[in-house]
C-alpha atoms as a PDB file:
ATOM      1  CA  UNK A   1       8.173 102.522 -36.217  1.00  0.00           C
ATOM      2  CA  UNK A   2      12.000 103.289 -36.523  1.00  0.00           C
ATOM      3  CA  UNK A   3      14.147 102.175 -33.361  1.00  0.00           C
ATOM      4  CA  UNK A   4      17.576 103.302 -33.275  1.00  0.00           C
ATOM      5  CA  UNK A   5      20.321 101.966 -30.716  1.00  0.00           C
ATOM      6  CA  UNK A   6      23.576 103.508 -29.632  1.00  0.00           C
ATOM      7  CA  UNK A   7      25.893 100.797 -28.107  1.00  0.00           C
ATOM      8  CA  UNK A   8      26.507  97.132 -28.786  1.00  0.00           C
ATOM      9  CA  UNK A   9      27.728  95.959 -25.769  1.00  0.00           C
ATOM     10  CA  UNK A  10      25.711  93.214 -23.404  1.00  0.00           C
ATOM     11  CA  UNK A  11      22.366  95.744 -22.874  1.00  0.00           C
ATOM     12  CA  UNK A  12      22.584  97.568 -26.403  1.00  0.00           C
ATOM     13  CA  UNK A  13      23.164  94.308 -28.463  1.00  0.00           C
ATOM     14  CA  UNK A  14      20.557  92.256 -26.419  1.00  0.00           C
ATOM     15  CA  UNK A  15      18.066  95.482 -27.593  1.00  0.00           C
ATOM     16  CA  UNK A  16      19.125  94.677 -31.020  1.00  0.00           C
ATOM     17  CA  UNK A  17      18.691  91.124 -31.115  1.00  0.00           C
ATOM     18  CA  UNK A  18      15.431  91.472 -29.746  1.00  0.00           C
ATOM     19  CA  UNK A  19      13.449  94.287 -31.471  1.00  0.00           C
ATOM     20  CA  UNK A  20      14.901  92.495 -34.712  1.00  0.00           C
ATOM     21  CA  UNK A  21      13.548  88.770 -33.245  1.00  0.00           C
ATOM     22  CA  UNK A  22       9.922  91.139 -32.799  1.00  0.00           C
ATOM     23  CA  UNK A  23      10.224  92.113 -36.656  1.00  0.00           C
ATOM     24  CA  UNK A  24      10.836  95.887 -35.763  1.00  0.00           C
ATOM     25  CA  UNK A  25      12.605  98.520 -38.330  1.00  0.00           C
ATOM     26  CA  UNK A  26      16.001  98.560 -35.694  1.00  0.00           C
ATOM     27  CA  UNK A  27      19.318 100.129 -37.011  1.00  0.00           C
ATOM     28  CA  UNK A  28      22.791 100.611 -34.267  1.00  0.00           C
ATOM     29  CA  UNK A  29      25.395 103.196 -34.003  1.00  0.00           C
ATOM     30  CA  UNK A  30      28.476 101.523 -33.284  1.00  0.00           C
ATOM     31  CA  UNK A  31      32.097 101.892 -33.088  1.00  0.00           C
ATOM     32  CA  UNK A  32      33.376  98.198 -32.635  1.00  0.00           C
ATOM     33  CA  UNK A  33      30.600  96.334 -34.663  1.00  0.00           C
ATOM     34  CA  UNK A  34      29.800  95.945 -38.348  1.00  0.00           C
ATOM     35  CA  UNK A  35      26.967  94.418 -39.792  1.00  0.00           C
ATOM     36  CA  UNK A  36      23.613  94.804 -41.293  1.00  0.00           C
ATOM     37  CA  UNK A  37      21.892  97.895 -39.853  1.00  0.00           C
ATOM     38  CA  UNK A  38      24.749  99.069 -38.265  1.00  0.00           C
ATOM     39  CA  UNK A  39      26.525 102.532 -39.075  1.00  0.00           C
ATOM     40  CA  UNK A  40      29.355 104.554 -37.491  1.00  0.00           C
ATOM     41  CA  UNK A  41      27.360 108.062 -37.712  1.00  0.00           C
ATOM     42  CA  UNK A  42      24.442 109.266 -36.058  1.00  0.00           C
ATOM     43  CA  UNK A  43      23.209 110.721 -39.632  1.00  0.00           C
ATOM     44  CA  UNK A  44      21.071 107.740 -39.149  1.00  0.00           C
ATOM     45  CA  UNK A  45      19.054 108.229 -36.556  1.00  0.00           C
ATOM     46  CA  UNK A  46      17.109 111.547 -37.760  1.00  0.00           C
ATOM     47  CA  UNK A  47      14.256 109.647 -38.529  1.00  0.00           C
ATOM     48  CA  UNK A  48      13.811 107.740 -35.626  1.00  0.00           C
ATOM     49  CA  UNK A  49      10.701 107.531 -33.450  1.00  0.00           C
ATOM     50  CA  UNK A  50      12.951 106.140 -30.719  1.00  0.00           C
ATOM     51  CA  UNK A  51      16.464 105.685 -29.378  1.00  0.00           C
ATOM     52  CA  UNK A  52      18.085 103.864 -26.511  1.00  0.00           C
ATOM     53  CA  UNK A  53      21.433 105.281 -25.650  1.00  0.00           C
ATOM     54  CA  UNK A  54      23.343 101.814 -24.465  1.00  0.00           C
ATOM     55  CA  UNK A  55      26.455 103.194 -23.694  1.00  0.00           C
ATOM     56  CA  UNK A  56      29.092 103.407 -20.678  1.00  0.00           C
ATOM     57  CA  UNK A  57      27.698 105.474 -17.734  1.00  0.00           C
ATOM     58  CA  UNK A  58      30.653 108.017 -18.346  1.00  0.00           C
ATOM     59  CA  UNK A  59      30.028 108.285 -22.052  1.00  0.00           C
ATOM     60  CA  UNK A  60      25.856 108.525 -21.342  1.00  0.00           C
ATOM     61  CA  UNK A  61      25.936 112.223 -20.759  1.00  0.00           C
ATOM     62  CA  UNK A  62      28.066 113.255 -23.791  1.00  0.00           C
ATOM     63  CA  UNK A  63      26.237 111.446 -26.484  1.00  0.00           C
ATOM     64  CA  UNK A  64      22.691 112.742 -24.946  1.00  0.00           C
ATOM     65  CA  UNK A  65      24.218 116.479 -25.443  1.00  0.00           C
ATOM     66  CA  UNK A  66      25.362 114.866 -29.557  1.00  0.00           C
ATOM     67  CA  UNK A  67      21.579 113.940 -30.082  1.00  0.00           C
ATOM     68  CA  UNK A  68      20.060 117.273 -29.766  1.00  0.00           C
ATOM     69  CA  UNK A  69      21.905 118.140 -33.131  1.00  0.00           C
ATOM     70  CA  UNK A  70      20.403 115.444 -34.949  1.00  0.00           C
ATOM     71  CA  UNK A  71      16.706 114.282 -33.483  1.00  0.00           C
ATOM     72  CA  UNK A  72      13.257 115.884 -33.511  1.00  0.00           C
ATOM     73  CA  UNK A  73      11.626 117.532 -30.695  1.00  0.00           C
ATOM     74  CA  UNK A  74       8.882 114.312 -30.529  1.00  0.00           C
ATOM     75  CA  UNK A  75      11.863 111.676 -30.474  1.00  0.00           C
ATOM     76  CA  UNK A  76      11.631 109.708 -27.476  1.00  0.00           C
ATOM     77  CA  UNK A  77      15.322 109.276 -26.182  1.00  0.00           C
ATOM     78  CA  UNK A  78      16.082 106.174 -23.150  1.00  0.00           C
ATOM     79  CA  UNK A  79      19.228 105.577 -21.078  1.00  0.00           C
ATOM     80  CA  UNK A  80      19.742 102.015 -19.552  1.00  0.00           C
ATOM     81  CA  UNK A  81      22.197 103.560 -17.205  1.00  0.00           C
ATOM     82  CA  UNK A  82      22.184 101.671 -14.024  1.00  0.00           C
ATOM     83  CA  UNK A  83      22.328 105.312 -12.100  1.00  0.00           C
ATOM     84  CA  UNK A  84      19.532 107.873 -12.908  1.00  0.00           C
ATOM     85  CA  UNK A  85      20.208 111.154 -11.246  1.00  0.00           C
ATOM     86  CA  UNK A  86      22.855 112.057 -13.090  1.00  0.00           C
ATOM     87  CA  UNK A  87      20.913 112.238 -16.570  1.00  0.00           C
ATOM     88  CA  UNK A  88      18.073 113.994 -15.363  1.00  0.00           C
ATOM     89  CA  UNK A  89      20.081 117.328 -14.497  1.00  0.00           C
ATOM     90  CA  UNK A  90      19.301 118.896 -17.812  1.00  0.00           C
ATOM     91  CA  UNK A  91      16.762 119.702 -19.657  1.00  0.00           C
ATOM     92  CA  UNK A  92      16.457 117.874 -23.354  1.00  0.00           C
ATOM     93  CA  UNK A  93      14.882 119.192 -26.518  1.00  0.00           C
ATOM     94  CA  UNK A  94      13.270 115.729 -27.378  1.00  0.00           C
ATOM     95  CA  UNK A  95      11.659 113.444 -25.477  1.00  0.00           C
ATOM     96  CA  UNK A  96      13.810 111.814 -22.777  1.00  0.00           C
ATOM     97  CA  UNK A  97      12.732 109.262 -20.318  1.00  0.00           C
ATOM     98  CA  UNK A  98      15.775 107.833 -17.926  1.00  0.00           C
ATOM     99  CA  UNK A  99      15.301 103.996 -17.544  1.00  0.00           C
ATOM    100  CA  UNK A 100      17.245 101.001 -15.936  1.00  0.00           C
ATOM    101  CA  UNK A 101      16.934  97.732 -17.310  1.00  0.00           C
ATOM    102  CA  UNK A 102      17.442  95.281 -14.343  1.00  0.00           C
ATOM    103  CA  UNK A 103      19.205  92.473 -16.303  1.00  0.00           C
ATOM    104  CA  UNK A 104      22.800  91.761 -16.867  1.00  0.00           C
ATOM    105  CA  UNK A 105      25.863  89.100 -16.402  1.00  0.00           C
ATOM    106  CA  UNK A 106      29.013  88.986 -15.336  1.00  0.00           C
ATOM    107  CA  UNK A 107      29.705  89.211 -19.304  1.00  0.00           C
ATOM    108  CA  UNK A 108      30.138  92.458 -21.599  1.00  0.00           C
ATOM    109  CA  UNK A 109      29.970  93.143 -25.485  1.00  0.00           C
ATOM    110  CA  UNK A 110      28.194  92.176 -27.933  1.00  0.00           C
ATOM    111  CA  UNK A 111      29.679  88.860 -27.961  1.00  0.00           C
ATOM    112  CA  UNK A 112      27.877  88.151 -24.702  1.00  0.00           C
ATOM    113  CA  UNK A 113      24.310  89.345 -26.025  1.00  0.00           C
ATOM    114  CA  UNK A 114      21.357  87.784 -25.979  1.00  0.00           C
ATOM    115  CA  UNK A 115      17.750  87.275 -27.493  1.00  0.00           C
ATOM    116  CA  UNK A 116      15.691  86.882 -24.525  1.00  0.00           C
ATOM    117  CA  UNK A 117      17.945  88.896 -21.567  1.00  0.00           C
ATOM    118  CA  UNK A 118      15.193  91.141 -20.293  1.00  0.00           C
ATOM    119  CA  UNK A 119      12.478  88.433 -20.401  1.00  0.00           C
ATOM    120  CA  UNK A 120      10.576  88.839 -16.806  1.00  0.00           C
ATOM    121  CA  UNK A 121      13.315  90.869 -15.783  1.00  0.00           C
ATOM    122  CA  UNK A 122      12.167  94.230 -14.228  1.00  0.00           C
ATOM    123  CA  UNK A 123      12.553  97.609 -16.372  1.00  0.00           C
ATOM    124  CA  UNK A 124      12.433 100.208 -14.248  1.00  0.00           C
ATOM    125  CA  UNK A 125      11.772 104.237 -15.532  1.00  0.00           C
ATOM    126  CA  UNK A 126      11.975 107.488 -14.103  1.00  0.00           C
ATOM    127  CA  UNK A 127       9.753 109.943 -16.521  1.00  0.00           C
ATOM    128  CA  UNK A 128       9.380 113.326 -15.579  1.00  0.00           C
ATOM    129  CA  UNK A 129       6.201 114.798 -14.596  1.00  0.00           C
ATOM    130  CA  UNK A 130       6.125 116.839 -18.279  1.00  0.00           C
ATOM    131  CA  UNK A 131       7.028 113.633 -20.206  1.00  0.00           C
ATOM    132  CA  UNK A 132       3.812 113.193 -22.651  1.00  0.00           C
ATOM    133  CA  UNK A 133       1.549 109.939 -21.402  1.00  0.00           C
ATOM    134  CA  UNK A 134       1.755 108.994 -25.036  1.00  0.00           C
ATOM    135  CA  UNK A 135       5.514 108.657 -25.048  1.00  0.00           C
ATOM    136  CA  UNK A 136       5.875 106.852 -21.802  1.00  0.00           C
ATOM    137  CA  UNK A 137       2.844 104.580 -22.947  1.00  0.00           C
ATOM    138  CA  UNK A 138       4.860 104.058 -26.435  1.00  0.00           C
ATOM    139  CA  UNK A 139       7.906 103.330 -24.459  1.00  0.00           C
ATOM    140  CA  UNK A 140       6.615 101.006 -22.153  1.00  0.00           C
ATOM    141  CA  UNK A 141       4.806  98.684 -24.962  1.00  0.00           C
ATOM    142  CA  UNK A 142       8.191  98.781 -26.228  1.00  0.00           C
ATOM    143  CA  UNK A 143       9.800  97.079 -22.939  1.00  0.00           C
ATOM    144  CA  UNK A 144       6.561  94.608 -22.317  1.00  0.00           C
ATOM    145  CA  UNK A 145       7.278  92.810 -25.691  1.00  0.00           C
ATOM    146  CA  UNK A 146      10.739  92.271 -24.287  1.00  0.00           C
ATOM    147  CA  UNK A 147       9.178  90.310 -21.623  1.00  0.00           C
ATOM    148  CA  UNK A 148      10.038  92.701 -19.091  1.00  0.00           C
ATOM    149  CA  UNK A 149       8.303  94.005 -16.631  1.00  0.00           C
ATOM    150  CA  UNK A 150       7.977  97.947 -16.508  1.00  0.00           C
ATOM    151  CA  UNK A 151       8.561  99.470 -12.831  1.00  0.00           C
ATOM    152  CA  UNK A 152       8.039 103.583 -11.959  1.00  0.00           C
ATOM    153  CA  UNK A 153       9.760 105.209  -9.664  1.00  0.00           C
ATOM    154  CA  UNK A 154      11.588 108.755  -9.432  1.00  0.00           C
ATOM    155  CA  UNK A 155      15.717 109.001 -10.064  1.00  0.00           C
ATOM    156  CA  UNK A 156      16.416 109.444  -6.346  1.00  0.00           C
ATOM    157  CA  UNK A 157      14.684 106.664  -4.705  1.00  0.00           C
ATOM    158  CA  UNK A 158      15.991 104.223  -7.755  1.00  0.00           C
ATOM    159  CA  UNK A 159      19.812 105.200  -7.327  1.00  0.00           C
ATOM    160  CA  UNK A 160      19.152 104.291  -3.119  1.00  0.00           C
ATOM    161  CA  UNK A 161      17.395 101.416  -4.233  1.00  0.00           C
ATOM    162  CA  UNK A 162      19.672 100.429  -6.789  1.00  0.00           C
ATOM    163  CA  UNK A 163      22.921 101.384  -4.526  1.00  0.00           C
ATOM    164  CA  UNK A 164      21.205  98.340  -1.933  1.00  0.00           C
ATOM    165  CA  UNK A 165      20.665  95.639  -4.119  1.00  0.00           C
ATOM    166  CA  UNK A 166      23.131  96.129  -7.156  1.00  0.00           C
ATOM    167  CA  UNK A 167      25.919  98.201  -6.296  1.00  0.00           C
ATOM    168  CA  UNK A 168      26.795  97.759  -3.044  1.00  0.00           C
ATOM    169  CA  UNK A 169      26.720  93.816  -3.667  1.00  0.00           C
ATOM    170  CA  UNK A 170      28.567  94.078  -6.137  1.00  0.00           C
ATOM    171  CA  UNK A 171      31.038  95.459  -4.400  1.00  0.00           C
ATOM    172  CA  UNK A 172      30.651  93.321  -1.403  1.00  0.00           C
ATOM    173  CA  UNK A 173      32.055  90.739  -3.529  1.00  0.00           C
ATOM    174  CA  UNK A 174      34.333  92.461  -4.892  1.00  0.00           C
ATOM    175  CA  UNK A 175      35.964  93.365  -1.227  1.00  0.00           C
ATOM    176  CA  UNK A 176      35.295  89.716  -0.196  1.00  0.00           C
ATOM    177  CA  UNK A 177      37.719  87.831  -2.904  1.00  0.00           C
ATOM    178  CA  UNK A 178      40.196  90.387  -1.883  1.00  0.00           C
ATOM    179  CA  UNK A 179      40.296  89.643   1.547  1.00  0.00           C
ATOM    180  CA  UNK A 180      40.332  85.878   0.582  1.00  0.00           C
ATOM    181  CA  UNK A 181      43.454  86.167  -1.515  1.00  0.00           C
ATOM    182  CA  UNK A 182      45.034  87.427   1.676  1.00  0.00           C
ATOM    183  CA  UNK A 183      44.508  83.165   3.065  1.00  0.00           C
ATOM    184  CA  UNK A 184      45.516  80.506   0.485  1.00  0.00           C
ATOM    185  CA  UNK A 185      44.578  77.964   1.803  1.00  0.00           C
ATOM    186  CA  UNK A 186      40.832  79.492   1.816  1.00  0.00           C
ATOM    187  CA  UNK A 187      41.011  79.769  -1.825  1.00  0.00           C
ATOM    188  CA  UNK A 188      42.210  76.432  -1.918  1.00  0.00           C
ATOM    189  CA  UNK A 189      39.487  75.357   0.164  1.00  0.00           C
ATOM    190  CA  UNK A 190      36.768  77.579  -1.921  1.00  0.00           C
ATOM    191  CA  UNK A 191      33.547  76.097  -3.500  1.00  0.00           C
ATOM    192  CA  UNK A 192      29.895  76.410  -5.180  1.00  0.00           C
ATOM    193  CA  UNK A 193      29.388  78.658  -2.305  1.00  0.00           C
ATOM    194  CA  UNK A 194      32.460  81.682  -2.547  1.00  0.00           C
ATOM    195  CA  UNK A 195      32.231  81.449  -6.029  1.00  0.00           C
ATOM    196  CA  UNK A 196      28.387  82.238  -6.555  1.00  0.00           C
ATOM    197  CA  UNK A 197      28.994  84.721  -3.730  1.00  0.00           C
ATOM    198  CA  UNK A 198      31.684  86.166  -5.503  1.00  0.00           C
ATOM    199  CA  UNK A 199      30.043  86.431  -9.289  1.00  0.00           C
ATOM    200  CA  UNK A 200      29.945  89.984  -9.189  1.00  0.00           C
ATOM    201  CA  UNK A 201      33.602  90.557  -8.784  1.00  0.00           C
ATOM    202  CA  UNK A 202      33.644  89.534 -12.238  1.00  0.00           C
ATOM    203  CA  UNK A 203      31.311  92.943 -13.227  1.00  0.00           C
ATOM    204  CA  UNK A 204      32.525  94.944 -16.337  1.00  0.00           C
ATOM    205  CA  UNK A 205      35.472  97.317 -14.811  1.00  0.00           C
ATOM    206  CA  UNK A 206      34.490 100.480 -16.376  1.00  0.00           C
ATOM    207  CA  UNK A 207      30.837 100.323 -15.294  1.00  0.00           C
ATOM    208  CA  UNK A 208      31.653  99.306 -11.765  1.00  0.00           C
ATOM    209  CA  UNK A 209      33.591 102.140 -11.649  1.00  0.00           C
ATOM    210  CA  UNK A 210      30.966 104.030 -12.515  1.00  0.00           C
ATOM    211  CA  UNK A 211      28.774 103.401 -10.263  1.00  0.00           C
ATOM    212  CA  UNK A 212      30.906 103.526  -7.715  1.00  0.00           C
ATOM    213  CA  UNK A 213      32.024 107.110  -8.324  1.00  0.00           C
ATOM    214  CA  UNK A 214      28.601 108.632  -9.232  1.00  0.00           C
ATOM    215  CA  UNK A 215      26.533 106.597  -6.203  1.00  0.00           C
ATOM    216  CA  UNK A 216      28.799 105.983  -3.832  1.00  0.00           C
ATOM    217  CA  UNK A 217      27.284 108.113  -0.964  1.00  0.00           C
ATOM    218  CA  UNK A 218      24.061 105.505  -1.567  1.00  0.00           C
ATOM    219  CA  UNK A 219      26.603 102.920  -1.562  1.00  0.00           C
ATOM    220  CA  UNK A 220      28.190 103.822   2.065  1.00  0.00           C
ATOM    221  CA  UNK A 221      24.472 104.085   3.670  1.00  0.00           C
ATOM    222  CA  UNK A 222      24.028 100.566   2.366  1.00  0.00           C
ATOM    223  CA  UNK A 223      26.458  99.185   3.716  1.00  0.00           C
ATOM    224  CA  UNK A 224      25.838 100.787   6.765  1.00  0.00           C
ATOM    225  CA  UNK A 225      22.604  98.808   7.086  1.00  0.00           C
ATOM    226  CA  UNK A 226      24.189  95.764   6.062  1.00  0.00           C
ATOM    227  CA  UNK A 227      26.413  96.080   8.760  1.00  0.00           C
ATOM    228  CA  UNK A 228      23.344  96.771  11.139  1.00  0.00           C
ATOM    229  CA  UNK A 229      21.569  93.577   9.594  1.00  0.00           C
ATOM    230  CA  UNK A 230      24.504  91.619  10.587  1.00  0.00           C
ATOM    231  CA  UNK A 231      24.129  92.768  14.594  1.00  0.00           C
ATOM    232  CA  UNK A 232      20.873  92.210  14.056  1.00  0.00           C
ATOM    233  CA  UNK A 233      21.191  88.125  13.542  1.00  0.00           C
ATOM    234  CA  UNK A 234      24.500  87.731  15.315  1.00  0.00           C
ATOM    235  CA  UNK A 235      22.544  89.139  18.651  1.00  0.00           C
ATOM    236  CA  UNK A 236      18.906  88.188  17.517  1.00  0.00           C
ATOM    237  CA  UNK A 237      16.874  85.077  17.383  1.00  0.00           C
ATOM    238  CA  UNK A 238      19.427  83.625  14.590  1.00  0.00           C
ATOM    239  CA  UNK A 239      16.832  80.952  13.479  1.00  0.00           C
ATOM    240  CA  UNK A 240      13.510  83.312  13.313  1.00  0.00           C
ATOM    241  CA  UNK A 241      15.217  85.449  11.289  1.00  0.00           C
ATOM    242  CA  UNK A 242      16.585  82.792   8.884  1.00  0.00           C
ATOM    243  CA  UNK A 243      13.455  81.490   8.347  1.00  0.00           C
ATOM    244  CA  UNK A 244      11.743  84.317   7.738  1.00  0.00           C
ATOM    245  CA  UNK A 245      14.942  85.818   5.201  1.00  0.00           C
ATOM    246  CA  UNK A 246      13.884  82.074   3.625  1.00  0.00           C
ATOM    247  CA  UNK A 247      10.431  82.777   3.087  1.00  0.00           C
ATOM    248  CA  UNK A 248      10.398  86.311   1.953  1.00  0.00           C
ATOM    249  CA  UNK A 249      13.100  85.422  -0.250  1.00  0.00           C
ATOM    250  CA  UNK A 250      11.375  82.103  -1.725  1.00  0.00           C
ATOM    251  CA  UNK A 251       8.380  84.639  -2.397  1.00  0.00           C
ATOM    252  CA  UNK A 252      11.158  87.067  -4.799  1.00  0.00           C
ATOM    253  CA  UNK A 253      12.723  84.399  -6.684  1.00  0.00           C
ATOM    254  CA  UNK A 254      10.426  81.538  -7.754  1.00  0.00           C
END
């Protein structure tokens, strides 16, 4: 099997490192790498059995449209985007199934890459009802030898999903380390906890943008909840609820 890439940045070049660490025939298309097994054209990926397009959110759509000149009607094509709507608004002449790898850092490029990013991390995809079983089965091996853990869902209920626990965090923290610039002497004063709480500030401009642009409505009902959580244990039974946010969360992250 032939596994093509386009995209070294954190996601693409962690794909690399990987399928190359599980012995697999892997080649890139890059523009700002060199190196064994990585070329500049897509020439090189007409005899692949599958591709993962790696690249920015705002880029994703324009190199899916490049492909159909050069790939095979049975080519299985996958997007890591972290949005999946947006991708599934045309049909493809190979196989496409939208996915979302749920891994990351604060970090982007190649230079922040990884062997081992996506191990028990969950991989989420959005296949269409037409996508062959074969493919998605193919796919998902794929994604299991990563040591992630495959998770199926459609493209609308990932983006609101996604938009709660991802995006609107993100820029939660962003909005938070602004309003504490406005108070020096909070910055000053700031420890373990503003800085883990504001992590995601430090989020890779260009996709933040992204996501803020293309989910935004998502975003806005999120953080209309939030806001509804917060009544909820400022005028609640404060230490009920803590203990049970405690225990439900102890039960997610072990």
């Amino acid at each position: 099997m032939k596994i093509g890439i386009i995209g070294l940045g954190l996601i693409g070049g962690s794909i690399f490192k990987d399928l190359k660490r599980l012995g697999y025939n892997v080649i890139a298309v890059s523009k700002s790498q060199e190196g064994d097994g990585i070329y500049k054209s897509y020439d090189c990926l007409k005899d692949c059995d599958i591709i993962f397009v790696c690249t920015a959110m705002n880029k994703t759509i324009d190199v899916l449209d490049e492909l159909e000149r050069y790939v095979s009607k049975d080519t299985i094509v996958a997007d890591v985007c972290s949005l999946k709507s947006f991708v599934c608004k045309k049909f493809r002449p190979y196989i496409f199934i939208p996915t979302h790898p749920m891994a990351g850092t604060e970090n982007k490029g190649y230079e922040s890459s990884f062997e081992g990013l996506f191990k028990d991390a969950t991989w989420v995809l959005t296949p269409f009802n037409t996508t062959p079983e074969e493919a998605v089965q193919k796919l998902t091996n794929i994604i299991k030898q990563f040591g992630a853990k495959p998770l199926f869902t459609t493209p609308q209920k990932h983006d609101e999903a996604a938009a709660m626990i991802s995006h609107m965090p993100m820029l939660i923290s962003q909005a938070l380390f602004l309003a504490a610039s406005e108070n020096p002497l909070a910055l000053e004063m700031a420890s373990s906890g503003f800085r883990d709480m504001t992590r995601l500030a430090m989020s890779n401009e260009e996709m933040a943008k992204d996501m803020v642009e293309l989910n935004h409505k998502n975003i806005e009902n999120s953080v209309l909840k939030l806001y509804k959580a917060v009544g909820e244990l400022t005028s609640g039974d404060y230490p009920k609820l803590i203990k049970q946010i405690k225990t439900e969360r102890s039960k997610m992250f072990k």
